[in-house]
N, C-alpha and C. Protein backbone atom coordinates (compact mmCIF):
# COMPACT_ATOMS: atom_id res chain seq x y z
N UNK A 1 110.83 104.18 92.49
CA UNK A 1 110.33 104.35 91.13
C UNK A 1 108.95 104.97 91.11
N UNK A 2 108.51 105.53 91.82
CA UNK A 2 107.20 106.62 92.59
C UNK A 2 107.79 107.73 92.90
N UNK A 3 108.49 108.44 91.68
CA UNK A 3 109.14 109.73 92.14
C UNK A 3 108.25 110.70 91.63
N UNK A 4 107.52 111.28 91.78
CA UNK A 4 106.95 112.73 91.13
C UNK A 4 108.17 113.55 90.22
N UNK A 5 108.06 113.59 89.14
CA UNK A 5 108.46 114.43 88.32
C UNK A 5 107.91 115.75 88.08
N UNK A 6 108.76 117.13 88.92
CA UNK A 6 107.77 118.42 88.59
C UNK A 6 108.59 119.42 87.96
N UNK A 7 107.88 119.96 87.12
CA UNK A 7 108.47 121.28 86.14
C UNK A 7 108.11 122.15 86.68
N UNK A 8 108.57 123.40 86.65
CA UNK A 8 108.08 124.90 87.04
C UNK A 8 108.22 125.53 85.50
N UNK A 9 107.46 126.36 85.33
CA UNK A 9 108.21 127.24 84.11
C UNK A 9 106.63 128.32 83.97
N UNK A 10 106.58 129.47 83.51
CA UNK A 10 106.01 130.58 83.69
C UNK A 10 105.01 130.23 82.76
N UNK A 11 103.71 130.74 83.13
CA UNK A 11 102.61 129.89 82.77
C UNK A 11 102.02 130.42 81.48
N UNK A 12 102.67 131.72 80.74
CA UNK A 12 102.56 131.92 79.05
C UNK A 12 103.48 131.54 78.62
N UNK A 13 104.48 130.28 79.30
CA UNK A 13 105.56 129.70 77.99
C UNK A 13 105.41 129.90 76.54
N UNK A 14 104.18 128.88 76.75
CA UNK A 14 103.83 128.20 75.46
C UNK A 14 102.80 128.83 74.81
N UNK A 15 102.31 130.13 75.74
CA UNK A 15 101.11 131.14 74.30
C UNK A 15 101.70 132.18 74.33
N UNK A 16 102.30 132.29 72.88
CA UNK A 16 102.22 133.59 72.46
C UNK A 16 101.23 134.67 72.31
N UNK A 17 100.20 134.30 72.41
CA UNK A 17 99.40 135.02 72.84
C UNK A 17 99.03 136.13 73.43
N UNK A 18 99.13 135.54 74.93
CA UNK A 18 99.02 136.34 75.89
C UNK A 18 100.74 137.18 76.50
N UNK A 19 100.05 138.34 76.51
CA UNK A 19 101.13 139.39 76.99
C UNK A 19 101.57 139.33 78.33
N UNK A 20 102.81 139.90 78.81
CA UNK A 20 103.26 139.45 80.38
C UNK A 20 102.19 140.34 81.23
N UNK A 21 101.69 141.20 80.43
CA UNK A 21 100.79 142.10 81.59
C UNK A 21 99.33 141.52 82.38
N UNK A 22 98.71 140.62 81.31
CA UNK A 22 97.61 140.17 81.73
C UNK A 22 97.85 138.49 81.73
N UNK A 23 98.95 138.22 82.20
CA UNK A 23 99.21 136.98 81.89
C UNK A 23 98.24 135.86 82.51
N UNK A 24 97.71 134.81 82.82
CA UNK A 24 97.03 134.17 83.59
C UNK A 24 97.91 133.69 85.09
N UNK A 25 97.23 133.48 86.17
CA UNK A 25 97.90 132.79 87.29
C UNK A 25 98.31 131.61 87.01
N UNK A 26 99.64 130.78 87.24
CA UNK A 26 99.49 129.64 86.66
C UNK A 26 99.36 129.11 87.40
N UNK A 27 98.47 127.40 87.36
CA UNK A 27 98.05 126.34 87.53
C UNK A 27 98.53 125.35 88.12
N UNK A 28 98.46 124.64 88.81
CA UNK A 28 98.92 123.60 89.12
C UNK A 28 98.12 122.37 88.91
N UNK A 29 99.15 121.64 87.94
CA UNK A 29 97.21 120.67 87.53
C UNK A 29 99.31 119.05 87.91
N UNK A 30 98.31 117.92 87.80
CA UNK A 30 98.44 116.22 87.44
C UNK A 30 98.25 116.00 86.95
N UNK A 31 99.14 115.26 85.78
CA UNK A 31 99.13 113.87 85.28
C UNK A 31 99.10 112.82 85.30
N UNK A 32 98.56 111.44 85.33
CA UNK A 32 98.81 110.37 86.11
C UNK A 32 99.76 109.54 85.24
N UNK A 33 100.10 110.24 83.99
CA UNK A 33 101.24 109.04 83.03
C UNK A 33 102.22 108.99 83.90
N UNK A 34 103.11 108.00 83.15
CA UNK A 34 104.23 107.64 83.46
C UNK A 34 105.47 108.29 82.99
N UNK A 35 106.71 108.93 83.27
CA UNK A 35 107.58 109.62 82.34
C UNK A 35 108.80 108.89 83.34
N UNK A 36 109.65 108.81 82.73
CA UNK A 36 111.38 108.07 82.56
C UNK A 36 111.95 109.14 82.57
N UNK A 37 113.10 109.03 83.69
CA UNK A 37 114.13 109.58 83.43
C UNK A 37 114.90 109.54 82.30
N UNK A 38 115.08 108.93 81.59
CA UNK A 38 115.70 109.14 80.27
C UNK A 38 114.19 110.21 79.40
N UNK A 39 113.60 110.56 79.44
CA UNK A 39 113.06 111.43 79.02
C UNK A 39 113.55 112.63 79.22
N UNK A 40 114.23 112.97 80.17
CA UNK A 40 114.22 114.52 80.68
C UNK A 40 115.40 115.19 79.81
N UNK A 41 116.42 114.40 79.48
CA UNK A 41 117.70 115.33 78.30
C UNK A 41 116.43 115.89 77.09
N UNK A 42 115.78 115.06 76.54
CA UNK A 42 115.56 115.07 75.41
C UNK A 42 113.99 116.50 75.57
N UNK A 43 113.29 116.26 76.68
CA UNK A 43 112.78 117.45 76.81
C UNK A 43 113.20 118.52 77.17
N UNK A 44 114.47 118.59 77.88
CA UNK A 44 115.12 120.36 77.95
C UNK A 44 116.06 120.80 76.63
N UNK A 45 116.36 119.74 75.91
CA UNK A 45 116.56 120.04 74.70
C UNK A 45 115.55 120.57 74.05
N UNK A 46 114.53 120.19 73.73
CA UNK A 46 113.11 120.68 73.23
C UNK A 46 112.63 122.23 73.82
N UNK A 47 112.89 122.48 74.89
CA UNK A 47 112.11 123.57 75.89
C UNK A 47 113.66 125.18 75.51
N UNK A 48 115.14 124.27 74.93
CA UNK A 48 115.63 125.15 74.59
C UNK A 48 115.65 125.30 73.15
N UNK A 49 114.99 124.54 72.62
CA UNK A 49 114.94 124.73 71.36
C UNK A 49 116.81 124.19 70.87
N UNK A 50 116.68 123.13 70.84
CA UNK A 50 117.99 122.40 70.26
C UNK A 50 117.38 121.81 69.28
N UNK A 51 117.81 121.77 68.06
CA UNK A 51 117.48 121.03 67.00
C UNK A 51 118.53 119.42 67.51
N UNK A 52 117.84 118.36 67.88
CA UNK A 52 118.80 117.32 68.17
C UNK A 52 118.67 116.02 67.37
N UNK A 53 117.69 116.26 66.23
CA UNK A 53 117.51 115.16 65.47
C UNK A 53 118.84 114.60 64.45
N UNK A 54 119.60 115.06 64.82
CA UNK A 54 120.90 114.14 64.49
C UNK A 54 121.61 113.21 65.99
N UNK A 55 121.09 113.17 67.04
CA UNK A 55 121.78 112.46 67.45
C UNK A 55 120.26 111.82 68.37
N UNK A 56 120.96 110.32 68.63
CA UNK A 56 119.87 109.43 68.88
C UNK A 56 119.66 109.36 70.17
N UNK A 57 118.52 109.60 70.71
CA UNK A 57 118.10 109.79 72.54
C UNK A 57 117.34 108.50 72.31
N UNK A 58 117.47 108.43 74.11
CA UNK A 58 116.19 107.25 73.95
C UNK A 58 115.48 107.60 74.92
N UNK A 59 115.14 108.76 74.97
CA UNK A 59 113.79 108.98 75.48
C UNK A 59 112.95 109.55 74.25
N UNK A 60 112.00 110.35 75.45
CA UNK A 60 110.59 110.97 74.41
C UNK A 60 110.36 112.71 75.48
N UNK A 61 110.73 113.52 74.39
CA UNK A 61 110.36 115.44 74.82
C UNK A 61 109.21 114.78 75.61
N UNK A 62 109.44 115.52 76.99
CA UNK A 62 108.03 115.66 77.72
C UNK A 62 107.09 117.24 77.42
N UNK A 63 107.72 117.59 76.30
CA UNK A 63 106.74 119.13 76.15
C UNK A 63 105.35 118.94 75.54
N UNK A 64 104.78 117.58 75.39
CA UNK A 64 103.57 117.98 74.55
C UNK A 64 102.97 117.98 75.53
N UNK A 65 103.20 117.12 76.95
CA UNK A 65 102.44 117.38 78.46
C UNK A 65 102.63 119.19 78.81
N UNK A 66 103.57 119.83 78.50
CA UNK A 66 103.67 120.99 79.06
C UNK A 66 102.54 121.89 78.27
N UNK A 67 102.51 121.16 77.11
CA UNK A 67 101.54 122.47 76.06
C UNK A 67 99.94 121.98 76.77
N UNK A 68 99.92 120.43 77.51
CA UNK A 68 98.74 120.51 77.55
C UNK A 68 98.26 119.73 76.11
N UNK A 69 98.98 118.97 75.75
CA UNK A 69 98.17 118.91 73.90
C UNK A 69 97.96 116.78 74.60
N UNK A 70 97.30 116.60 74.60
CA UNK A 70 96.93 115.18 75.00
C UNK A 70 97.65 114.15 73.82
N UNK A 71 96.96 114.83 72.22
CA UNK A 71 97.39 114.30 71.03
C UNK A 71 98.99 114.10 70.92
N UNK A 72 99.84 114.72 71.65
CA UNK A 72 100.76 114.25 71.47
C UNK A 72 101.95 113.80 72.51
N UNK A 73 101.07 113.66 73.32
CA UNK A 73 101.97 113.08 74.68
C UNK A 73 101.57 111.03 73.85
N UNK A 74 103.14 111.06 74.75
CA UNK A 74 103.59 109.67 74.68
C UNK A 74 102.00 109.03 75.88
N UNK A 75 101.93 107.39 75.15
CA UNK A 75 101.39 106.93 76.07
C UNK A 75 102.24 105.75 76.75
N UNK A 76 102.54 106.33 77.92
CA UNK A 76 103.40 105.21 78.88
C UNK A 76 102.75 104.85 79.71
N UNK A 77 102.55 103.35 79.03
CA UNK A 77 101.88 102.32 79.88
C UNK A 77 103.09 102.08 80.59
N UNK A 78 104.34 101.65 79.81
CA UNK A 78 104.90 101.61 80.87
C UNK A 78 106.53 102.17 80.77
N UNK A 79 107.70 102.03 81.63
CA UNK A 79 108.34 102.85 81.62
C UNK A 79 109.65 102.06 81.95
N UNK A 80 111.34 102.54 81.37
CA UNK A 80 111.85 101.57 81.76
C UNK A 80 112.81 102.74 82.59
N UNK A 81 113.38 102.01 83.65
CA UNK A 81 114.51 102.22 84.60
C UNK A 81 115.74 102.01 84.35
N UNK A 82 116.87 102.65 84.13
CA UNK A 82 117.93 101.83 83.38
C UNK A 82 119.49 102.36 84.98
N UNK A 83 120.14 101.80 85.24
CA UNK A 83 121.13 101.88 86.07
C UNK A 83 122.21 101.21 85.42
N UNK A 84 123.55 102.11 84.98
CA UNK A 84 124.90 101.39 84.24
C UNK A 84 125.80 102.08 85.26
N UNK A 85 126.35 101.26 85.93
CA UNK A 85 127.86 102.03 86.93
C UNK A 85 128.46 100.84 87.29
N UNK A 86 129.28 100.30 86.08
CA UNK A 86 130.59 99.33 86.34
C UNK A 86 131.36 99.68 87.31
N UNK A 87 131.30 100.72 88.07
CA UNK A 87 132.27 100.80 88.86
C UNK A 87 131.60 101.33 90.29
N UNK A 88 130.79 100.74 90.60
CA UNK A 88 129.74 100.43 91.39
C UNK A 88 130.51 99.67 92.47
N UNK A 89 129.82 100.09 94.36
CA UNK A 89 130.82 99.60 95.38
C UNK A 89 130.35 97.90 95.48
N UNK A 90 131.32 97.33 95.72
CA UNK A 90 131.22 96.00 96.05
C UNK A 90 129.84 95.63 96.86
N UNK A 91 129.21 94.56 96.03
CA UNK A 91 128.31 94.09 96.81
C UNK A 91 127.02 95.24 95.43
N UNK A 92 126.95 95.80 95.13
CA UNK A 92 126.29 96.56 94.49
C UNK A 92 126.02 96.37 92.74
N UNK A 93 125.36 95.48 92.09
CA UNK A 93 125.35 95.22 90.64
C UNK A 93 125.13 96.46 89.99
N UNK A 94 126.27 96.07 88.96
CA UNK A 94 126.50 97.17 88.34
C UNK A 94 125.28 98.22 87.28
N UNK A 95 124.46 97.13 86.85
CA UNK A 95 123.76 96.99 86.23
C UNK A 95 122.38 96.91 86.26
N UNK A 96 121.42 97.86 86.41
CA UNK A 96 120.06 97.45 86.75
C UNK A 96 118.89 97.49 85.36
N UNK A 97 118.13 96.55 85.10
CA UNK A 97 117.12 97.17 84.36
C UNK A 97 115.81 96.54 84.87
N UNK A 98 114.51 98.06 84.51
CA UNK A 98 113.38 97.62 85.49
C UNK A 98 112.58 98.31 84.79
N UNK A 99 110.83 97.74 84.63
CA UNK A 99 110.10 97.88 83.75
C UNK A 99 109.17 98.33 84.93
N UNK A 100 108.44 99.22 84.53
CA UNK A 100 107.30 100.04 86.06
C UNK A 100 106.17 100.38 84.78
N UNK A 101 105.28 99.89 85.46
CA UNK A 101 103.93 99.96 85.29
C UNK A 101 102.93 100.61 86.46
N UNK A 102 101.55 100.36 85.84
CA UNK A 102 101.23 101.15 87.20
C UNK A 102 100.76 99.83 87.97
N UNK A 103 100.51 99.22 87.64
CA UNK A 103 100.32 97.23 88.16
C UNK A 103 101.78 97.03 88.65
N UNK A 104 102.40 96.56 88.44
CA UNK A 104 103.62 95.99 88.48
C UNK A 104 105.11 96.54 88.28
N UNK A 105 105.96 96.27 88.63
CA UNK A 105 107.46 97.09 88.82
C UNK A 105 108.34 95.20 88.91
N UNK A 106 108.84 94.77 87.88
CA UNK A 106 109.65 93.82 87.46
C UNK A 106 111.27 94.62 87.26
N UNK A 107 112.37 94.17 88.27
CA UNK A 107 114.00 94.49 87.84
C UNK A 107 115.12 93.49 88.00
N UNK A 108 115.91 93.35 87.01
CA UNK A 108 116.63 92.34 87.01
C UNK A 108 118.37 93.19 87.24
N UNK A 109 118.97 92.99 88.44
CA UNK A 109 120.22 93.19 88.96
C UNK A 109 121.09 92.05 88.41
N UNK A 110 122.18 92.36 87.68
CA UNK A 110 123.36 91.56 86.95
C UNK A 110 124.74 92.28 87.35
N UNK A 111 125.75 91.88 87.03
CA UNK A 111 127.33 92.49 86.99
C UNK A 111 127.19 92.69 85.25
N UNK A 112 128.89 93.36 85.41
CA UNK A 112 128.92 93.45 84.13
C UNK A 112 129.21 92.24 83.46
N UNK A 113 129.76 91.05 83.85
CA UNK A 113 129.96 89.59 83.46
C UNK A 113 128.72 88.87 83.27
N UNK A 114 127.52 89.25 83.50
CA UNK A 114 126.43 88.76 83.46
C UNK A 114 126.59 87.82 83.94
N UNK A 115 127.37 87.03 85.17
CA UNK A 115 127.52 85.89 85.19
C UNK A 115 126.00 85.74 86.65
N UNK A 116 126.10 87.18 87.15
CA UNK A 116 125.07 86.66 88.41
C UNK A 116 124.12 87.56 88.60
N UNK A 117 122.23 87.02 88.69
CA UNK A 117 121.98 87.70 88.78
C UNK A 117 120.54 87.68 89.65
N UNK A 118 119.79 88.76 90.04
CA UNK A 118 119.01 88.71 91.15
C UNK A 118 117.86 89.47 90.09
N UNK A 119 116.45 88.99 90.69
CA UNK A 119 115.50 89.53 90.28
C UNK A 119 114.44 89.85 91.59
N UNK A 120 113.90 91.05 91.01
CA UNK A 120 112.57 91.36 92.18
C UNK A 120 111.39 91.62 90.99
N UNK A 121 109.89 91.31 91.92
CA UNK A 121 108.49 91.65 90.80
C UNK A 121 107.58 92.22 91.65
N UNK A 122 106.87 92.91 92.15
CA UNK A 122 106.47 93.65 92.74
C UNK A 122 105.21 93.57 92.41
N UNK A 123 103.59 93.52 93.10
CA UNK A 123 102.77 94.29 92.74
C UNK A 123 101.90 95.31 93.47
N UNK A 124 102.49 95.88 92.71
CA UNK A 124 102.36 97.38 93.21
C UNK A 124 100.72 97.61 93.74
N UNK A 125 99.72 96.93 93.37
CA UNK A 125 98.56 97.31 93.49
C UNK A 125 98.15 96.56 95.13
N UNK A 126 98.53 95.43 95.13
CA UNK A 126 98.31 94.71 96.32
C UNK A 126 99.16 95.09 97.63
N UNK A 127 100.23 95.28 96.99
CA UNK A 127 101.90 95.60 97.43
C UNK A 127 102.27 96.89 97.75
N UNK A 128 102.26 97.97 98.15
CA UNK A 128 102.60 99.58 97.25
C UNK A 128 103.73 99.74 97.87
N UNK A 129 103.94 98.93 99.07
CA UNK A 129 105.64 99.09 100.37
C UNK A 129 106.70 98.25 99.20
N UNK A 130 106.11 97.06 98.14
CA UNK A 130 107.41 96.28 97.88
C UNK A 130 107.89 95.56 99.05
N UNK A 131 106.98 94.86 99.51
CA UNK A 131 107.52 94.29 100.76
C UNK A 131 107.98 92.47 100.62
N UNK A 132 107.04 91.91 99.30
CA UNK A 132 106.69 91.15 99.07
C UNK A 132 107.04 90.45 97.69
N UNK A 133 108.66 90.45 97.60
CA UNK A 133 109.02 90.00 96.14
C UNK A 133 108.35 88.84 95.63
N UNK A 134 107.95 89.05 94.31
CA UNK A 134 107.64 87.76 93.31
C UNK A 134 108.19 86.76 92.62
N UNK A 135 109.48 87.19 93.22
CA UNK A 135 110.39 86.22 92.40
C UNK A 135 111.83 86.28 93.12
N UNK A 136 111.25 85.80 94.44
CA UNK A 136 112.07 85.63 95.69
C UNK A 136 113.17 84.40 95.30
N UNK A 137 114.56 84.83 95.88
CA UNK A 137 115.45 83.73 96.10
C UNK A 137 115.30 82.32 96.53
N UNK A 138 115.97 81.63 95.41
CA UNK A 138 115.78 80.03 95.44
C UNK A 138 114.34 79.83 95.21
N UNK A 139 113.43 80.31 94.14
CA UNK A 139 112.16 79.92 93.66
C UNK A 139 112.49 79.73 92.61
N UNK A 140 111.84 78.99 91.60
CA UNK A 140 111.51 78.36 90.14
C UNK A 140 110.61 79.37 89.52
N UNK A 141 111.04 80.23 88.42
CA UNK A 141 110.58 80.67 87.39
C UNK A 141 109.52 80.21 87.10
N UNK A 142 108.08 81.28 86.90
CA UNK A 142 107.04 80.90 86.36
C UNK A 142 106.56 81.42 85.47
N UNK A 143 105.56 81.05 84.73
CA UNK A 143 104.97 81.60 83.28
C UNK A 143 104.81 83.34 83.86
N UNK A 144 103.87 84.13 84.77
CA UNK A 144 104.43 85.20 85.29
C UNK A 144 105.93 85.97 85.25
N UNK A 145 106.59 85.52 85.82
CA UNK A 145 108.00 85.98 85.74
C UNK A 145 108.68 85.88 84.47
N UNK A 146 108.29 84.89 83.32
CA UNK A 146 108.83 84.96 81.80
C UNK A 146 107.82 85.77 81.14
N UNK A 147 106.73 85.95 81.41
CA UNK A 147 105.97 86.78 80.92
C UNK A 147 106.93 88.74 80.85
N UNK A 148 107.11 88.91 82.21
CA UNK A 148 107.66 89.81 82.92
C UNK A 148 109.00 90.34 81.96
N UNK A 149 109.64 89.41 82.23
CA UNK A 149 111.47 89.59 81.58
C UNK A 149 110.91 89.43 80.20
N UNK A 150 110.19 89.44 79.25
CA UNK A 150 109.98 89.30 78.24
C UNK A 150 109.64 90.70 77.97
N UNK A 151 108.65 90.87 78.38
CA UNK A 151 108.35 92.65 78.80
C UNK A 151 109.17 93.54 78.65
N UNK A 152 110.05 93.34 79.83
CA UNK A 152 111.33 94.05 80.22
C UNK A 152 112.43 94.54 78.75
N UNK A 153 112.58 93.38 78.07
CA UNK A 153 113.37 92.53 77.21
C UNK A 153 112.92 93.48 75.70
N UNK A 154 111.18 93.48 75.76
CA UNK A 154 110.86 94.43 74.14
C UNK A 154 111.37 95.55 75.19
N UNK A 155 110.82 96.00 75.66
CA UNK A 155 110.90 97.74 76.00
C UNK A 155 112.42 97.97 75.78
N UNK A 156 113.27 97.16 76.04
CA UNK A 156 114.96 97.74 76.29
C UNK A 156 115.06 97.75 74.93
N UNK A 157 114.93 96.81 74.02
CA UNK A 157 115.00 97.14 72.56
C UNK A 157 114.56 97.80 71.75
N UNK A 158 113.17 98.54 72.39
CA UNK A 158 112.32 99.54 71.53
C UNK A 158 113.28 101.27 72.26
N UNK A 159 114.13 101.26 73.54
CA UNK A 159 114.52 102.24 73.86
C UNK A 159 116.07 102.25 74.07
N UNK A 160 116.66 101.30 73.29
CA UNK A 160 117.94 101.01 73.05
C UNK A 160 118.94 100.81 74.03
N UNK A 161 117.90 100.13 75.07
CA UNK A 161 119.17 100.41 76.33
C UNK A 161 119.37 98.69 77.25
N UNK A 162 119.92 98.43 75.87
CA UNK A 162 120.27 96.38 76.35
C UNK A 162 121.74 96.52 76.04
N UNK A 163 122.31 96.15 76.90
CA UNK A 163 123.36 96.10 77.35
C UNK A 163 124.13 95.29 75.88
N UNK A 164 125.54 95.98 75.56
CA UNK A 164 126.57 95.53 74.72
C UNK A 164 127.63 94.61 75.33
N UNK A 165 127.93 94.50 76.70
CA UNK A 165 128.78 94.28 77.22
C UNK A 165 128.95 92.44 77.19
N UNK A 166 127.98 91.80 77.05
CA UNK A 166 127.09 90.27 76.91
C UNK A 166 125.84 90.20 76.43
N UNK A 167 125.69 89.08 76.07
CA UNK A 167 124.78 88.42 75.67
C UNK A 167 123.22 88.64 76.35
N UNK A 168 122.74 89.63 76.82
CA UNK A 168 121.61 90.24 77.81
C UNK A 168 120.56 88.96 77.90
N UNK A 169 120.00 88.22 76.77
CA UNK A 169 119.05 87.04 76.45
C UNK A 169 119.46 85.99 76.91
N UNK A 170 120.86 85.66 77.12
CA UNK A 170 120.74 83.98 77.40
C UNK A 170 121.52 84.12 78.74
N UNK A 171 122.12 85.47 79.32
CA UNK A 171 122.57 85.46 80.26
C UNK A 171 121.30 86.03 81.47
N UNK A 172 120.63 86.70 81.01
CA UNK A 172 119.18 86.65 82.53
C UNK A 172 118.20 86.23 82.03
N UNK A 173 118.04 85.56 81.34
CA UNK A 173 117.13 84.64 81.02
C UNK A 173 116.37 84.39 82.50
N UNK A 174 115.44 84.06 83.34
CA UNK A 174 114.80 84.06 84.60
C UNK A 174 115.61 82.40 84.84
N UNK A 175 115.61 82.32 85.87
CA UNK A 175 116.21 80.71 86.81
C UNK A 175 116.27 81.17 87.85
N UNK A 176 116.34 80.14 88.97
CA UNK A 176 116.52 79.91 89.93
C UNK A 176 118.14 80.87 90.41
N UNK A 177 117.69 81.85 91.51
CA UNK A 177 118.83 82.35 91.99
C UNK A 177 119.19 82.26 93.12
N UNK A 178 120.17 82.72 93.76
CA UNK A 178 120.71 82.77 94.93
C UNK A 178 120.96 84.45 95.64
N UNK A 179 120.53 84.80 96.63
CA UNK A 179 120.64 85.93 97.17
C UNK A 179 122.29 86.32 97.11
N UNK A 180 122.80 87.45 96.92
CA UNK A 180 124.00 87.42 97.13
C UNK A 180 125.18 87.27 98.27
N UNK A 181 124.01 87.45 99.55
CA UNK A 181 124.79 87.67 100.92
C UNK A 181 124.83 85.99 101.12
N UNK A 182 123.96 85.29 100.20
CA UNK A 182 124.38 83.55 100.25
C UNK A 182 125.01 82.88 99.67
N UNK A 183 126.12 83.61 98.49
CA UNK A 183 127.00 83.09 97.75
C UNK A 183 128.18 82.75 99.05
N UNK A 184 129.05 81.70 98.04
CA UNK A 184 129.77 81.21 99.27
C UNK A 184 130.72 82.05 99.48
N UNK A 185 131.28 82.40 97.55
CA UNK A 185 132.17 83.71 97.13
C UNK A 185 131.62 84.72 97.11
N UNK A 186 133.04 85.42 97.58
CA UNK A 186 132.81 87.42 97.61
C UNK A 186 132.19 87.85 96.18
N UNK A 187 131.35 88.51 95.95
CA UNK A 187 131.29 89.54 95.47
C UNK A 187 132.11 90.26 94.87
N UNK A 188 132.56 90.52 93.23
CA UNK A 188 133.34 91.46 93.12
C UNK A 188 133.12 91.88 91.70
N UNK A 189 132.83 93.19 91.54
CA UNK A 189 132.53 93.73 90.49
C UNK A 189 133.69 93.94 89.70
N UNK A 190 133.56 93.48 88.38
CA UNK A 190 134.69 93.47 87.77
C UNK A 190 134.92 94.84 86.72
């Protein structure tokens, strides 16, 4: 979830202005925000000029970063991760959702039964390998970790991506889990 996201695109895109003859060299500059893959449909829609305001994305156009316009880039504090593949190989939850910050990286692994599920919390600042889960197997839930899934919990609802399939709230609710290679039963994605 430290993937560099990079665009190429010819460096008078966005000024009409300037003519191809004297065009400027383009730049290579950083951002240090945060951008989601679910952002990226909704900005090449934008960059082709799709009128898409009839149908509902849940991301955010990454073009106001491309113009350079500060005023209208999203501010992502933080960012969500979303993974749906019911048909995902055994041993593999179908289901991932994960909240990345630049502090912290909280994800909660479920099936589609919500019946089982695994959590990791990360901090990234102390941590940067993830070597060192926060909310390691067979531990007791703490004000931290409900803090966390609470987090997790607005963002999926402010970007529409909480699961229909169950009850998402009372089924990962944070508790005490079990690693999966320590269940007594197989594994099986339904």
């Amino acid at each position: 979830m430290n993937i560099p996201l990079v665009i190429n695109y010819p460096s008078n895109w966005f000024n009409s202005d300037v003519s191809d003859t004297d065009a400027p060299v383009s730049t290579n500059r950083s951002i240090p925000q945060l951008v989601s893959s679910i952002d990226i449909l909704p900005t090449i829609a934008d960059l082709a000029g799709i009128d898409c305001s009839q149908y509902q994305y849940r991301g955010t156009s990454l073009v106001p970063f491309l113009r350079n316009d500060s005023s209208l880039c999203p501010s992502n504090e933080e960012i969500l991760f979303t993974f749906d593949e019911p048909l995902a190989p055994r041993g593999i939850p179908g289901y991932i959702r994960c909240i990345r910050t630049h502090d912290i990286k909280y994800a909660v692994y479920f099936t589609g039964d919500g019946m089982k599920m695994e959590y990791e919390m990360y901090s990234l600042q102390e941590d940067p390998h993830e070597m060192n889960n926060l909310c390691p197997p067979n531990s007791i839930p703490n004000d931290r970790w409900y803090s966390w899934h609470e987090r997790l919990t607005r963002l999926m609802k402010r970007k529409g991506a909480v699961p229909t399939d169950f009850d998402w709230e009372s089924m990962s609710t944070p508790k005490e889990w079990h690693h999966l290679a320590d269940l007594s039963k197989p594994y099986v994605i339904c």
